[in-house]
N, C-alpha and C. Protein backbone atom coordinates (compact mmCIF):
# COMPACT_ATOMS: atom_id res chain seq x y z
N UNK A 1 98.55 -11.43 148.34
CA UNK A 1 98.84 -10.04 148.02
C UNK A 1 100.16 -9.98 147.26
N UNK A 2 100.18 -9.41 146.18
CA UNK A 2 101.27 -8.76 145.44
C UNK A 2 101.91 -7.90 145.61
N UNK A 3 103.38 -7.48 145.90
CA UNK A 3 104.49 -6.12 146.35
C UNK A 3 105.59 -6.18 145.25
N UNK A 4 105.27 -5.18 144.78
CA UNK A 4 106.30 -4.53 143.57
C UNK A 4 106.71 -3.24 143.13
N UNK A 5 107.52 -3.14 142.98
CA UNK A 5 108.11 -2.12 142.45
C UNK A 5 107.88 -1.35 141.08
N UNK A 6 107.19 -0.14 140.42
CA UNK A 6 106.72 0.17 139.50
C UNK A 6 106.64 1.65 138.87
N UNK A 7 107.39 2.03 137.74
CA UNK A 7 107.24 3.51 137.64
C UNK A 7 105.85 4.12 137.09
N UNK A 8 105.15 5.19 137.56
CA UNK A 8 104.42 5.71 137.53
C UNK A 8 104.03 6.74 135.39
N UNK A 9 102.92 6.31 134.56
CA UNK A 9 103.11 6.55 133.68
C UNK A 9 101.77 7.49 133.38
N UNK A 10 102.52 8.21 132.26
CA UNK A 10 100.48 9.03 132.12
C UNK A 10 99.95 8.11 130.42
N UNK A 11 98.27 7.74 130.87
CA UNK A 11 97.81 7.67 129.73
C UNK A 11 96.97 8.59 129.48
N UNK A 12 97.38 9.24 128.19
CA UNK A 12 96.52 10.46 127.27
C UNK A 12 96.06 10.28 125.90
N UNK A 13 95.12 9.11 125.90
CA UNK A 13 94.31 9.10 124.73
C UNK A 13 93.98 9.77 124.15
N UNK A 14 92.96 10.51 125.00
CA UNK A 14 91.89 11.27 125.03
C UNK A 14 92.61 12.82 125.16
N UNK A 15 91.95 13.61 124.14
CA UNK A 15 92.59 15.09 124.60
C UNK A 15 92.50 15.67 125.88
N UNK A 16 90.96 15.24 126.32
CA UNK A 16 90.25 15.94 127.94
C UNK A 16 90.61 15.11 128.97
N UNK A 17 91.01 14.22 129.08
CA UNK A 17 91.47 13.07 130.24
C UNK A 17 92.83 12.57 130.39
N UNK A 18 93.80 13.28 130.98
CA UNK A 18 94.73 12.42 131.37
C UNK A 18 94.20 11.06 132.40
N UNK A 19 95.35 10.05 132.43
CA UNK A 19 95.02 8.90 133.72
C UNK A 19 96.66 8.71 134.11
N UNK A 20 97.04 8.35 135.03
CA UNK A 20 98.16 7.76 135.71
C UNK A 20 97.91 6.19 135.88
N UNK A 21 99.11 5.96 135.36
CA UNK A 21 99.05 4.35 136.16
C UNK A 21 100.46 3.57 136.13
N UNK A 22 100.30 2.18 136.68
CA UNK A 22 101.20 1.66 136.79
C UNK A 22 101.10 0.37 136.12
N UNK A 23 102.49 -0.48 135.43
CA UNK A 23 102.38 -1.25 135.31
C UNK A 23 102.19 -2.41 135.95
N UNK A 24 101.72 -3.81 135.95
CA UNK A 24 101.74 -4.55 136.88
C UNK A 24 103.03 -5.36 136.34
N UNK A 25 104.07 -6.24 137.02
CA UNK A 25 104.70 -7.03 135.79
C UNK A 25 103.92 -8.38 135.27
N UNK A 26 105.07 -8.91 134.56
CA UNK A 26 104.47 -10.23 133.80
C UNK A 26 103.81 -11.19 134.53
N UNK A 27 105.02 -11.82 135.64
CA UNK A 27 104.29 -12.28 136.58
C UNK A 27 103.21 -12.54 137.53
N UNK A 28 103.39 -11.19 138.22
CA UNK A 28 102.05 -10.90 138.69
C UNK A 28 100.46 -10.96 137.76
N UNK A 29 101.01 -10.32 136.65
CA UNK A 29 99.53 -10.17 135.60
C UNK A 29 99.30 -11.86 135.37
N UNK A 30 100.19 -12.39 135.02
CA UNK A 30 99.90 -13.74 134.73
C UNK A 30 99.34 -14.85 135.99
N UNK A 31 99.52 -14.59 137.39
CA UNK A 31 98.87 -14.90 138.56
C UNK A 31 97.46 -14.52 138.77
N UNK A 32 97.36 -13.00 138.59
CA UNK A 32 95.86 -12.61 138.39
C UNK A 32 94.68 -13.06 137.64
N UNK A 33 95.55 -13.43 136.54
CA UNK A 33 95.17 -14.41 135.33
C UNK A 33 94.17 -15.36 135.93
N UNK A 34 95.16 -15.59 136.46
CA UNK A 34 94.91 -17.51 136.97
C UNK A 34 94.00 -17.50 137.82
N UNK A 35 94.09 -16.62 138.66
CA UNK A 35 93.41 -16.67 139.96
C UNK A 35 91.70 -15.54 139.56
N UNK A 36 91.81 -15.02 138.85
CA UNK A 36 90.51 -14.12 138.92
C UNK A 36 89.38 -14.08 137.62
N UNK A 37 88.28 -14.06 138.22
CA UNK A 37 87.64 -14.02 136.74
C UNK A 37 86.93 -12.78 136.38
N UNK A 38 87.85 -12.39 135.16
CA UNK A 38 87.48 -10.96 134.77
C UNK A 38 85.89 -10.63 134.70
N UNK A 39 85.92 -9.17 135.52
CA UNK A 39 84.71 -8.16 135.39
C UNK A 39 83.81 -7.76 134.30
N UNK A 40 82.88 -7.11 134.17
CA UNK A 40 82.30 -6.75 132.40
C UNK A 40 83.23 -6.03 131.81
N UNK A 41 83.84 -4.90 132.58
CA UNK A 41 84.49 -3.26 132.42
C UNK A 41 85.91 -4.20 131.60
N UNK A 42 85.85 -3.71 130.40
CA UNK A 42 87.07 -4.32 129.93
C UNK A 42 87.90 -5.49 130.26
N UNK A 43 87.08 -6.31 130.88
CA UNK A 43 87.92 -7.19 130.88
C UNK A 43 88.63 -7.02 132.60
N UNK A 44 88.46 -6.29 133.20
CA UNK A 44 88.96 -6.00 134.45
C UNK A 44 88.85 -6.63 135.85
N UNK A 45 89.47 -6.38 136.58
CA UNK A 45 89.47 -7.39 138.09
C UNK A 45 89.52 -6.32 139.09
N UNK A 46 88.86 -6.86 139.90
CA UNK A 46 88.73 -5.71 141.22
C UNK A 46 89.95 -6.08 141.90
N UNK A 47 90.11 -5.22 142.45
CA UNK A 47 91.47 -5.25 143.85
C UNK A 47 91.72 -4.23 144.26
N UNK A 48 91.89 -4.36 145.41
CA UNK A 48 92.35 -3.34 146.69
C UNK A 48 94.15 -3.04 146.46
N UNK A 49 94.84 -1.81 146.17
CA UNK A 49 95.46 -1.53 146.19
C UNK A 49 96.49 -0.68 147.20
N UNK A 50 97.59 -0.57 147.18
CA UNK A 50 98.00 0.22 147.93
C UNK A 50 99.23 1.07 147.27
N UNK A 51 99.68 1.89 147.96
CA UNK A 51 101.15 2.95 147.66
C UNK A 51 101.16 3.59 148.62
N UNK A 52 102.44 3.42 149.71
CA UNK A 52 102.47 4.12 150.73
C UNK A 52 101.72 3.84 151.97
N UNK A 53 100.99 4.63 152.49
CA UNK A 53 99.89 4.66 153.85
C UNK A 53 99.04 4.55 153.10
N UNK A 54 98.74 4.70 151.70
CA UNK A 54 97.30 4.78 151.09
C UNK A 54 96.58 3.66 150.47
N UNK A 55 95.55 3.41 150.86
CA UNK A 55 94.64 2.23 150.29
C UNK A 55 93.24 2.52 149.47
N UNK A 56 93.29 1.86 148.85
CA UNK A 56 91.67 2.23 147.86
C UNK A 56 91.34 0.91 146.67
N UNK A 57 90.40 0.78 146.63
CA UNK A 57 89.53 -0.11 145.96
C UNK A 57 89.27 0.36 144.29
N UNK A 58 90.15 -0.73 143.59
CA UNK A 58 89.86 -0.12 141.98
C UNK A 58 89.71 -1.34 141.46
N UNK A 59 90.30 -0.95 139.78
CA UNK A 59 90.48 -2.39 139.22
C UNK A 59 91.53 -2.37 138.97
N UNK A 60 92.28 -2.87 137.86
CA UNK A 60 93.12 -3.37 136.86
C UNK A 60 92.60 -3.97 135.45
N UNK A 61 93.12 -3.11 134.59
CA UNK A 61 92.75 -3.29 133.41
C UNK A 61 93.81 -4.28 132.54
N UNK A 62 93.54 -5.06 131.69
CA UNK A 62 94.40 -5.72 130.86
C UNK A 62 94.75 -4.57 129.63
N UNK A 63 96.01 -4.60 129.50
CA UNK A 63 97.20 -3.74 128.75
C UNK A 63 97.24 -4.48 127.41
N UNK A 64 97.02 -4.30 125.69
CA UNK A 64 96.92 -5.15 125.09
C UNK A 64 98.31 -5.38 124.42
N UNK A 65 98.79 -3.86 124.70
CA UNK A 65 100.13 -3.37 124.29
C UNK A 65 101.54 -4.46 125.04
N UNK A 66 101.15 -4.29 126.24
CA UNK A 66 101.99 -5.09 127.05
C UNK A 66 101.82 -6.34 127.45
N UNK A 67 100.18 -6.91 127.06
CA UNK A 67 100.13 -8.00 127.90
C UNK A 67 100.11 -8.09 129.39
N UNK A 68 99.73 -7.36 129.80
CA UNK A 68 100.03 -6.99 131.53
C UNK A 68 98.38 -6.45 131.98
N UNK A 69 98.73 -6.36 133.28
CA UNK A 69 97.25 -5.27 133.74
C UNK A 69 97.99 -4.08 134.20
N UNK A 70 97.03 -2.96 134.10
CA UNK A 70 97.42 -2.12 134.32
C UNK A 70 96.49 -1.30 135.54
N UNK A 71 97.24 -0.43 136.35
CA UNK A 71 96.84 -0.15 137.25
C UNK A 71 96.48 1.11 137.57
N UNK A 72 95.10 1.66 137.61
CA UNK A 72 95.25 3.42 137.73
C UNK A 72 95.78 3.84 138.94
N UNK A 73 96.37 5.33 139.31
CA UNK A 73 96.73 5.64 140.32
C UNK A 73 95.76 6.79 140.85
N UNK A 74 95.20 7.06 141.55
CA UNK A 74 94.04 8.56 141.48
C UNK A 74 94.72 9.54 141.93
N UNK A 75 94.59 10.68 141.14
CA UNK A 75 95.22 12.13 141.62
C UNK A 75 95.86 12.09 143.17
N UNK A 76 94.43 11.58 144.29
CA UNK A 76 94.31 12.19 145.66
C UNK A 76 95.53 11.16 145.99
N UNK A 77 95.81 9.96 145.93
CA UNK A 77 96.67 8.98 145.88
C UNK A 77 98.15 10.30 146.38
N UNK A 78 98.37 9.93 144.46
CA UNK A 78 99.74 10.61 143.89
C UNK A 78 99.76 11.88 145.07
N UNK A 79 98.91 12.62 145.28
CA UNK A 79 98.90 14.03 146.05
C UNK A 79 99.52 13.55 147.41
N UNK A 80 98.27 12.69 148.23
CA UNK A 80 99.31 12.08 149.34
C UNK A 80 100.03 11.90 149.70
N UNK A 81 100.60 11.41 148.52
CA UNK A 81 101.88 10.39 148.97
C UNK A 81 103.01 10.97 148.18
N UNK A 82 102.81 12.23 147.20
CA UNK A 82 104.26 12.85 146.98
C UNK A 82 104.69 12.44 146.02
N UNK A 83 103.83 11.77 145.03
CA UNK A 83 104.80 11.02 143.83
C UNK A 83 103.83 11.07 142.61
N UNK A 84 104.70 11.36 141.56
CA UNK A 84 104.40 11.50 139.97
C UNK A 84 104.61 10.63 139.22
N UNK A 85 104.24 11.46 137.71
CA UNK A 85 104.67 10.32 136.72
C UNK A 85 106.30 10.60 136.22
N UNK A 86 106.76 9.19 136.51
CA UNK A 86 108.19 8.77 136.51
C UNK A 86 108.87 8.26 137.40
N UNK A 87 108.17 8.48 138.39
CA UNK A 87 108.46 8.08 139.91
C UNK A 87 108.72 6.21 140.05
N UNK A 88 109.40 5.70 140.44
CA UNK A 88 109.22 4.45 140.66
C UNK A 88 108.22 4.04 142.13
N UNK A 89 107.74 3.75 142.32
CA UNK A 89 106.77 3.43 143.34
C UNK A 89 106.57 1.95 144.23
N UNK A 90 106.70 1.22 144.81
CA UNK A 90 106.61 0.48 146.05
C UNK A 90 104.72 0.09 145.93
N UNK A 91 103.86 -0.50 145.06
CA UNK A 91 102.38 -1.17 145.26
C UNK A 91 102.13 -2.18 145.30
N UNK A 92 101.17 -2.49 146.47
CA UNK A 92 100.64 -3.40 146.64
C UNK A 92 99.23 -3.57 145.76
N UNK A 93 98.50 -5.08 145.21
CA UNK A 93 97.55 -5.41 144.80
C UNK A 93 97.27 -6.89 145.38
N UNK A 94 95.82 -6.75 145.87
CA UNK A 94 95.24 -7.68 146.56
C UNK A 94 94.18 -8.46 145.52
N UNK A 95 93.67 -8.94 144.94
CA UNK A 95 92.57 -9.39 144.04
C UNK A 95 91.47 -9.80 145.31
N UNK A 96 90.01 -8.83 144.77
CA UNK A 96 89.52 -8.92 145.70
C UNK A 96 87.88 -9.89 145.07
């Protein structure tokens, strides 16, 4: 399991869809690397995440910009637990 520290960002491609997420760092992305073999969905890896008391089952997407994976956060998450975009945040990622 992975524990890091991470500020909370919005992606707005799309006019109708905001997303929240987090970065993963170098390190970590480059462990995931190693250890997982990407999904169909972009290139993505399942893992169980956390922030706070809260746990839930997503992926992580590879960042092409950063080189990193990136991590969504879901509304009900952020609502929970009191925290936005800009927020630095305390997540865990498990590769599952």
């Amino acid at each position: 399991m992975f524990v890091f520290d991470a500020e909370l960002w919005i992606w707005d491609a799309r006019r109708m869809d905001t997303w929240t997420f987090v970065t993963l760092p170098g390190d970590v992305s480059d462990e995931i690397r190693d250890l997982a073999t990407p999904g169909a969905g972009f290139g993505s890896v399942k893992v169980r995440a956390g922030v706070g008391s809260s746990r839930w089952s997503t992926s992580v997407f590879p960042d092409k910009a950063s080189g990193c994976y990136v991590l969504p956060v879901k509304a009900a998450i952020r609502k929970k637990e009191g925290v936005g975009p800009g927020d630095m945040i305390e997540v865990t990622v498990e590769v599952v």
